[in-house]
C-alpha atoms as a PDB file:
ATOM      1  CA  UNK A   1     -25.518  13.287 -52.000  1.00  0.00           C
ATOM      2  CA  UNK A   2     -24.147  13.889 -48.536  1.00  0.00           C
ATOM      3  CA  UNK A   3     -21.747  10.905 -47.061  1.00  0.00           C
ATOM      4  CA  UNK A   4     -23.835  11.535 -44.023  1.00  0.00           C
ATOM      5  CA  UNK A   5     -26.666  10.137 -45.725  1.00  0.00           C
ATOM      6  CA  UNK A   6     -25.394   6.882 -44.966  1.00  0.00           C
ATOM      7  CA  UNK A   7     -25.917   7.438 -41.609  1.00  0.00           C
ATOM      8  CA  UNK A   8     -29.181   6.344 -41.650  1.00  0.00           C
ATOM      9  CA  UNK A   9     -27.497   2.584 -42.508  1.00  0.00           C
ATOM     10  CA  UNK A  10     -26.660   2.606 -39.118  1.00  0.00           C
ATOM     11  CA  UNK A  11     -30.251   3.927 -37.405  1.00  0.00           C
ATOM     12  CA  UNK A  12     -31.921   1.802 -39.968  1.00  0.00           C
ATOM     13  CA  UNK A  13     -29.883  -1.779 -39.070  1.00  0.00           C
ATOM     14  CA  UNK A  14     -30.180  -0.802 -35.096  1.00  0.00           C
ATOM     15  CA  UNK A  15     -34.015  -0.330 -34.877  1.00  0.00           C
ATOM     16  CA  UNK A  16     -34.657  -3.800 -36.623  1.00  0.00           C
ATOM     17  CA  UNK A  17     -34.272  -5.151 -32.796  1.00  0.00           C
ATOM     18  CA  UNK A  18     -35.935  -3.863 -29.764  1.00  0.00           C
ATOM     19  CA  UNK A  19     -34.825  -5.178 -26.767  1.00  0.00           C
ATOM     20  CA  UNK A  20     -36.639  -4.320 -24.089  1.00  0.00           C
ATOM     21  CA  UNK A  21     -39.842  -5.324 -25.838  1.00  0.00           C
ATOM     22  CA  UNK A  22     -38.032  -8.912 -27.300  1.00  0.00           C
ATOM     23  CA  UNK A  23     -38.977  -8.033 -30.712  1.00  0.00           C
ATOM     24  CA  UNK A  24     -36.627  -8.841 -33.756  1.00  0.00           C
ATOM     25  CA  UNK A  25     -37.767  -8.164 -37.863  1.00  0.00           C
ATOM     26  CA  UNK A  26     -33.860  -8.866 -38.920  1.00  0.00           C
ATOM     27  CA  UNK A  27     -34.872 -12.935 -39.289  1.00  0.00           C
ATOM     28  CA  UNK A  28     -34.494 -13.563 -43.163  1.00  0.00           C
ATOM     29  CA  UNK A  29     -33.004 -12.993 -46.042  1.00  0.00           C
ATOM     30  CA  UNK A  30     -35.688 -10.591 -47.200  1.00  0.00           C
ATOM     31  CA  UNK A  31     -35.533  -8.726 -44.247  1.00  0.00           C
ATOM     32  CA  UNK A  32     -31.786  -8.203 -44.839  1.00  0.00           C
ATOM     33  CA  UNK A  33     -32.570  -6.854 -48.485  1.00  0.00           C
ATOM     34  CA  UNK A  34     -35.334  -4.575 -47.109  1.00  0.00           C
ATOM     35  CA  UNK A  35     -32.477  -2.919 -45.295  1.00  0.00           C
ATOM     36  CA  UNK A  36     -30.572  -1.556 -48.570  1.00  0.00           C
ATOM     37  CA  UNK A  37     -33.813   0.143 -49.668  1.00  0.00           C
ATOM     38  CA  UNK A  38     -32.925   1.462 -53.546  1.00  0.00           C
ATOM     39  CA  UNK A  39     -29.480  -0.284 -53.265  1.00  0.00           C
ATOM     40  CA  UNK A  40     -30.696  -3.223 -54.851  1.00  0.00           C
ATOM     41  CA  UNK A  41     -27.047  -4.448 -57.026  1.00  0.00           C
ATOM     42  CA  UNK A  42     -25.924  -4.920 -53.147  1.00  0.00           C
ATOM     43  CA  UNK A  43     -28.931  -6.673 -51.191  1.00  0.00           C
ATOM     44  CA  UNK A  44     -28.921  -8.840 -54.213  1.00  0.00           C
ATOM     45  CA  UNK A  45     -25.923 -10.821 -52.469  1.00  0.00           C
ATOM     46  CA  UNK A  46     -27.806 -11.428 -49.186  1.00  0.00           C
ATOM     47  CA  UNK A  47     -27.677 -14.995 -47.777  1.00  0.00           C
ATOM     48  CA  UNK A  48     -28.764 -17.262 -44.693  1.00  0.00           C
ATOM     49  CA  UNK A  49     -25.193 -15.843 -43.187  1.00  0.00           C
ATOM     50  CA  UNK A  50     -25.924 -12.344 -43.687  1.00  0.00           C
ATOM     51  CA  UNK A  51     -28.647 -12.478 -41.087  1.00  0.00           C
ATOM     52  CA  UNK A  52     -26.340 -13.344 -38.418  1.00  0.00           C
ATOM     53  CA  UNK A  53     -23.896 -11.212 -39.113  1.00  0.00           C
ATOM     54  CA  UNK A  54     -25.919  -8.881 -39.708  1.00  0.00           C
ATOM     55  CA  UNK A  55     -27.169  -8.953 -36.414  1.00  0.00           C
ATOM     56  CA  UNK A  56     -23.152  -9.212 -34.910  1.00  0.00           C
ATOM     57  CA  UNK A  57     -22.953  -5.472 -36.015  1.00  0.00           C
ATOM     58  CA  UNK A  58     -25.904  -4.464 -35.368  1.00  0.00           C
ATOM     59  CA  UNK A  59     -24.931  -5.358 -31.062  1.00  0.00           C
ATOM     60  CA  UNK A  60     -22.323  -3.199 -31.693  1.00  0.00           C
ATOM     61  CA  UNK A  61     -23.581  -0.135 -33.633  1.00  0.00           C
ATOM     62  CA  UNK A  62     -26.001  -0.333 -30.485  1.00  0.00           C
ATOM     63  CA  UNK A  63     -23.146  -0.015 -28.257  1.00  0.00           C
ATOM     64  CA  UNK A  64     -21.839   3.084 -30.309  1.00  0.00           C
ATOM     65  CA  UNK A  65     -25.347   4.857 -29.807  1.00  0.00           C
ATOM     66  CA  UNK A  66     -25.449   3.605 -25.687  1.00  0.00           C
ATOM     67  CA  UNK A  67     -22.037   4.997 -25.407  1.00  0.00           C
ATOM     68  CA  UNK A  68     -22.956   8.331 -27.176  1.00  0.00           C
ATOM     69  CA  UNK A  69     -26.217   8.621 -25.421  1.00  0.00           C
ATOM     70  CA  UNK A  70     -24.263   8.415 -21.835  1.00  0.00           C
ATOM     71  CA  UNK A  71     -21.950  10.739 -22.770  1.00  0.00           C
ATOM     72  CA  UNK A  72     -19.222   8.532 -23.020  1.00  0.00           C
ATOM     73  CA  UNK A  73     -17.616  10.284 -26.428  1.00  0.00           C
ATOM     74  CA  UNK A  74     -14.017   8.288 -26.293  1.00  0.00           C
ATOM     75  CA  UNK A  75     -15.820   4.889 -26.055  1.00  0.00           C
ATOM     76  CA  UNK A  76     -18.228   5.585 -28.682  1.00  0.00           C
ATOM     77  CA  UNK A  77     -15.692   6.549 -31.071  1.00  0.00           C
ATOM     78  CA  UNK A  78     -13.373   3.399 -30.162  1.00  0.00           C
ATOM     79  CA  UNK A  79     -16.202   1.468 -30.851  1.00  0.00           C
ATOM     80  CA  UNK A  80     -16.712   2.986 -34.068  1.00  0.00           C
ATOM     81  CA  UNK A  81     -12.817   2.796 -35.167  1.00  0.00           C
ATOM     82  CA  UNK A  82     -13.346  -0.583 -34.023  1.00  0.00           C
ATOM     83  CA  UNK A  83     -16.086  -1.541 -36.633  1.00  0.00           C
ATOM     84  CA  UNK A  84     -14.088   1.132 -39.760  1.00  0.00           C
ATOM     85  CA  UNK A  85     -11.244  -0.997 -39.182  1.00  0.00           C
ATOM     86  CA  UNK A  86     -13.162  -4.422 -39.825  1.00  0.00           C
ATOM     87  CA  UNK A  87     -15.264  -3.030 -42.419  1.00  0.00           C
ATOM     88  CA  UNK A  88     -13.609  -0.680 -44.836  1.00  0.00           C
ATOM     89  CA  UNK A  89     -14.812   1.185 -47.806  1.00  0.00           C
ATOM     90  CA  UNK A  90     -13.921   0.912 -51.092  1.00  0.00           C
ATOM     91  CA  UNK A  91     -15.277   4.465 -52.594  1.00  0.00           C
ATOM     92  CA  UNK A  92     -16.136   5.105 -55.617  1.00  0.00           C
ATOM     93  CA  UNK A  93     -17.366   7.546 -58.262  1.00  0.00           C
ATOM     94  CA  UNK A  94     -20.051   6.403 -60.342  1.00  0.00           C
ATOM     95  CA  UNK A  95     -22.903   8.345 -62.262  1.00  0.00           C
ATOM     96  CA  UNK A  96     -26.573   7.771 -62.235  1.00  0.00           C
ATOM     97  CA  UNK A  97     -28.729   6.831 -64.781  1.00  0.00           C
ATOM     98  CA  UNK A  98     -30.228  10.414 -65.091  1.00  0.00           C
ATOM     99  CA  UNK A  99     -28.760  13.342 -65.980  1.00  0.00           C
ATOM    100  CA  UNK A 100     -29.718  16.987 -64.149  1.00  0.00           C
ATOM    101  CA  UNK A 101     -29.136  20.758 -66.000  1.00  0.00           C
ATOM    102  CA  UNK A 102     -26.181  22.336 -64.641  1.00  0.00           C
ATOM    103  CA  UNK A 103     -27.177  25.243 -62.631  1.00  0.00           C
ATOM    104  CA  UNK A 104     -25.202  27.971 -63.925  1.00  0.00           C
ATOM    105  CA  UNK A 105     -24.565  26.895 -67.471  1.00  0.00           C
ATOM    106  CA  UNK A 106     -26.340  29.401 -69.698  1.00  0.00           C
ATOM    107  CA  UNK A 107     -27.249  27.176 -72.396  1.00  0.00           C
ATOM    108  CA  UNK A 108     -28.662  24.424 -69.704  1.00  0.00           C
ATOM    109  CA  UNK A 109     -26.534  21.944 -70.933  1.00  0.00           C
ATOM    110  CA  UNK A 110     -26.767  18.682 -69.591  1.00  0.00           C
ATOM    111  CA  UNK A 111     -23.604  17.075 -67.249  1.00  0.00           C
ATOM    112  CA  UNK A 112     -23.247  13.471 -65.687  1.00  0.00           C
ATOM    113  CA  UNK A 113     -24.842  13.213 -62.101  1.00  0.00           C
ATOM    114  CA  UNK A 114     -21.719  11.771 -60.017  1.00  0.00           C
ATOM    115  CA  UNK A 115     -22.585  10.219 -56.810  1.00  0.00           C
ATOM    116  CA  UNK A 116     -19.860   8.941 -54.458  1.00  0.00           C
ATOM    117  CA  UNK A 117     -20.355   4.789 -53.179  1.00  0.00           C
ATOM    118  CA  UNK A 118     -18.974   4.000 -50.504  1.00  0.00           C
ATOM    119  CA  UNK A 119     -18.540  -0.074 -50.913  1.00  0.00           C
ATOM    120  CA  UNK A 120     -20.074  -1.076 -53.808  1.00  0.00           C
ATOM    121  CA  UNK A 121     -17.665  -4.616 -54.311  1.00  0.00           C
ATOM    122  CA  UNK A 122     -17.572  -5.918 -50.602  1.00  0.00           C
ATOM    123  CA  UNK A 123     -16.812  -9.513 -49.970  1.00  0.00           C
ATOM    124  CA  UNK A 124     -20.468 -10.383 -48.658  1.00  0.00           C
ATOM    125  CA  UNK A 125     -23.700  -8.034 -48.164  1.00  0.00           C
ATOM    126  CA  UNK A 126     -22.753  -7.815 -44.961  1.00  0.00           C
ATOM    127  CA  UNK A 127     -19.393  -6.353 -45.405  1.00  0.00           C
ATOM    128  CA  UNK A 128     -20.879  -3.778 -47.874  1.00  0.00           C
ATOM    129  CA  UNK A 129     -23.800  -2.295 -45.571  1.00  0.00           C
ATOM    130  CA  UNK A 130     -21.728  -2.242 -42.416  1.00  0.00           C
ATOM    131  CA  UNK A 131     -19.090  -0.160 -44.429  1.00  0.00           C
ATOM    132  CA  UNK A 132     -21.694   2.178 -45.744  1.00  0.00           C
ATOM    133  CA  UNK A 133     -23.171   2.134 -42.185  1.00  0.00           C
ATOM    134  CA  UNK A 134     -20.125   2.801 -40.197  1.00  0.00           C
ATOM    135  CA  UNK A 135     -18.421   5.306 -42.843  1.00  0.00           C
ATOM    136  CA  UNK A 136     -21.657   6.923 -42.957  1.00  0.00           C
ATOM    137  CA  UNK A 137     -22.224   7.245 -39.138  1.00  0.00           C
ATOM    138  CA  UNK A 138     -18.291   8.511 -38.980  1.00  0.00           C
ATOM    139  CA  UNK A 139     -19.183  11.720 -41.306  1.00  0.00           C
ATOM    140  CA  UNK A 140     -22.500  12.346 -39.194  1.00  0.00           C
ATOM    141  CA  UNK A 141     -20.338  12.105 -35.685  1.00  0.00           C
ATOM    142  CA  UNK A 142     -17.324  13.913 -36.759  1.00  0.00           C
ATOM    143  CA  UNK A 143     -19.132  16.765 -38.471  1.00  0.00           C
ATOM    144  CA  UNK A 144     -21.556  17.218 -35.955  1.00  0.00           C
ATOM    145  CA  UNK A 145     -20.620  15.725 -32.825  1.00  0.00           C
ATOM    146  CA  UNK A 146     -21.143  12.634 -30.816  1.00  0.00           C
ATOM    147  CA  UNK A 147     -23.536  13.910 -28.781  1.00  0.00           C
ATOM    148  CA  UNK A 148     -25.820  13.849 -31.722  1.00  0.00           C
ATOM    149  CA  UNK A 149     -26.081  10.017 -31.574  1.00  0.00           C
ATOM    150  CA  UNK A 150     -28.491   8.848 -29.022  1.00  0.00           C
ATOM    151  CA  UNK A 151     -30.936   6.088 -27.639  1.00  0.00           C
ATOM    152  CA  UNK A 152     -34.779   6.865 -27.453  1.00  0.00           C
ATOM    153  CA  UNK A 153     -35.264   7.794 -23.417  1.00  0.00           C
ATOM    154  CA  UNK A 154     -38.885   7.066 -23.956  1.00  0.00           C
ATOM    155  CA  UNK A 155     -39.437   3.002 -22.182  1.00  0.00           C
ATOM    156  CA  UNK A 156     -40.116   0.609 -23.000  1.00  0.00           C
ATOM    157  CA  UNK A 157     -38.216   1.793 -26.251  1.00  0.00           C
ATOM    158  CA  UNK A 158     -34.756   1.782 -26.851  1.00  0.00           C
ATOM    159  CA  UNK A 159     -34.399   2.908 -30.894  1.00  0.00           C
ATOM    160  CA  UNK A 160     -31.581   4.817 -32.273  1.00  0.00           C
ATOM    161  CA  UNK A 161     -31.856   8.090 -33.598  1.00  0.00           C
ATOM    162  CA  UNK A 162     -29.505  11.010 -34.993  1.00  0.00           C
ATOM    163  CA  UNK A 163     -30.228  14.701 -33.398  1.00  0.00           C
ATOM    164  CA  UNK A 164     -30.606  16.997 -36.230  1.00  0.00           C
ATOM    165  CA  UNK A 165     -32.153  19.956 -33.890  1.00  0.00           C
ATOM    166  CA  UNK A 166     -30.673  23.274 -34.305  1.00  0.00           C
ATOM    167  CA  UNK A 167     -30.474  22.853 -30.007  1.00  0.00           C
ATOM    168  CA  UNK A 168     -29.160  19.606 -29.567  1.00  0.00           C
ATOM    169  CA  UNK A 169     -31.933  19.017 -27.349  1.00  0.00           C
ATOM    170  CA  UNK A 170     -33.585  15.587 -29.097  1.00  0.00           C
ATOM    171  CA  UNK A 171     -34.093  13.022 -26.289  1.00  0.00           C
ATOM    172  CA  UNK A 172     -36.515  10.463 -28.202  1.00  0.00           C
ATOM    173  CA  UNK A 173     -36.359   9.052 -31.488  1.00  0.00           C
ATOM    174  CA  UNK A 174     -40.043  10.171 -32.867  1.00  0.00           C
ATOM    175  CA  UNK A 175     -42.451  12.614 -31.653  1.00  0.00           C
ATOM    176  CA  UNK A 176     -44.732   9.431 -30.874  1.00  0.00           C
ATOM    177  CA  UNK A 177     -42.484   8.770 -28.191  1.00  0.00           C
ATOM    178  CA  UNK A 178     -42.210  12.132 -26.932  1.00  0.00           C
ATOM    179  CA  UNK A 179     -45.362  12.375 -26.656  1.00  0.00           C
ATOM    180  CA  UNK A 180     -45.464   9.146 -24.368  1.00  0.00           C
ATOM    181  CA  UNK A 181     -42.753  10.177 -22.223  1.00  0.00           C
ATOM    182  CA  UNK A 182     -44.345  14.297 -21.936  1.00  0.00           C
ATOM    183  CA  UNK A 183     -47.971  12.122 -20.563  1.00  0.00           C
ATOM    184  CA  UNK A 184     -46.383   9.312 -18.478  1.00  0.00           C
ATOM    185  CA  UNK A 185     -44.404  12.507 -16.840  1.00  0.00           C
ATOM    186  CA  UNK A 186     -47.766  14.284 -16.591  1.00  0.00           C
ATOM    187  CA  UNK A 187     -48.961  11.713 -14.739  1.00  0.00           C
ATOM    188  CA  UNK A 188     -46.259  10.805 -12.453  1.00  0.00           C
ATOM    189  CA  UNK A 189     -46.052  14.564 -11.418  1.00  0.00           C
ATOM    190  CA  UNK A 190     -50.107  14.507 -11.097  1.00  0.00           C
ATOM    191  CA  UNK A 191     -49.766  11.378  -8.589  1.00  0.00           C
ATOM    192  CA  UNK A 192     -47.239  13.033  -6.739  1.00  0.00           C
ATOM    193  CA  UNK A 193     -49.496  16.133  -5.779  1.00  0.00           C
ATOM    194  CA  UNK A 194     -52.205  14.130  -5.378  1.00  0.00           C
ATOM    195  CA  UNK A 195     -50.151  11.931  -2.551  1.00  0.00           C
ATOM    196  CA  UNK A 196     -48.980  15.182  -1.146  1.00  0.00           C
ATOM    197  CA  UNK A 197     -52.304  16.678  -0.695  1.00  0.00           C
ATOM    198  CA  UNK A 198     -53.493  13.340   1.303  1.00  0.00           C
ATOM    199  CA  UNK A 199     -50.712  13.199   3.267  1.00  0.00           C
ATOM    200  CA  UNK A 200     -51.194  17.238   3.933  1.00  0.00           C
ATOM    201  CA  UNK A 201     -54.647  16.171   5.055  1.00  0.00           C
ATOM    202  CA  UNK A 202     -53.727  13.487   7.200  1.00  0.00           C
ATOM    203  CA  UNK A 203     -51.576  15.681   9.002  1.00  0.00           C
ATOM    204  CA  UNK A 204     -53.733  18.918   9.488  1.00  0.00           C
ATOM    205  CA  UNK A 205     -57.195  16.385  10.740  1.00  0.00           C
ATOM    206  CA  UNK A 206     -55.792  15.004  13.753  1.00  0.00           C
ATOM    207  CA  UNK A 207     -54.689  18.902  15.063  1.00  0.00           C
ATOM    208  CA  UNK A 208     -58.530  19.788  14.277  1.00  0.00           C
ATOM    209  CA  UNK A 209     -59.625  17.382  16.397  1.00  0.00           C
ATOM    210  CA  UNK A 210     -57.524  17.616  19.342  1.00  0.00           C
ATOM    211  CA  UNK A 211     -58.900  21.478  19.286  1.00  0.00           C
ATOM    212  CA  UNK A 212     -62.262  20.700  19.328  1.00  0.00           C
ATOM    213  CA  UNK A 213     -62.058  19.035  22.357  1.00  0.00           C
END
């Protein structure tokens, strides 16, 4: 599996808030376990305290997307060295329960599936999904660019989302909210002709008048 996969740690711990709406799911300790997914050896150590730390990284993984999404690259990524520094990894190579058929082996023997952790003894859960997050969300920005972090332009919504078009030309984080943002548009533009067209015929009556007397 891809280090970039990890990512989605990031998108995943950032979207549990949205701001502008004063919503918040990151409250308990479940909620903190739901954010591992399959990692369950990790969320296993979740506590009271992870929720509020929990949400300490999450205000500044936020920042890392803002900063991104404005096109302010060297902040971003001194906000992200900031958070690699506090939360380092501790990789390392363990195998999976299942095996696969090698490929090219003729006799489709069977070989170990080895999948790289990234923190898999961390001092608290915590510690151990911020790592993954920020590690993760290092691989994404340095192999495809900063600019492919951004923050949903769609209001009231503020998610975070990675661009993974072949264009670079994502500006929302589903197509529910592109949709939104393509009607609201639609309508604003549809209000402006309509005000232009009364304010046209305000201007072009009085004229008519004055030449019919």
């Amino acid at each position: 599996m891809e280090l970039t996969y990890y990512s989605d740690y990031a998108v995943r711990l950032v979207n549990t808030e949205e701001p502008e709406r004063g919503e918040d799911t990151l409250t308990s300790v479940e909620a903190v376990r739901e954010l591992f997914g399959p990692s369950q050896h990790a969320a296993r150590r979740a506590t009271e305290a992870d929720v509020t730390r929990l949400r300490g990284v999450r205000t500044r993984l936020r920042a890392v997307f803002g900063a991104a999404s404005e096109g302010d690259e060297v902040r971003a990524v001194d906000l992200l060295n900031s958070l690699l520094m506090e939360f380092p990894t501790s990789p390392q190579i363990a195998r999976h329960n299942e095996r696969h058929t090698a490929r090219h082996d003729e006799d489709k023997a069977e070989e170990p599936h080895w999948h790289m952790h990234l923190a898999d003894y961390p001092a608290n859960a915590t510690a151990g999904y911020a790592a993954t997050a920020c590690m993760g969300l290092a691989f994404h920005l340095t192999d495809l660019g900063v600019d492919r972090l951004g923050i949903c332009q769609a209001p009231p919504c503020r998610n975070a989302y990675l661009d993974t078009s072949t264009n670079r030309s994502r500006r929302y984080c589903s197509d529910r909210c592109a949709t939104r943002a393509n009607v609201a548009a639609y309508r604003a533009r549809k209000r402006l002709e309509s005000g232009a067209s009364g304010r046209t015929a305000d201007t072009v009556q009085p004229s008519a008048e004055r030449t019919d007397g």
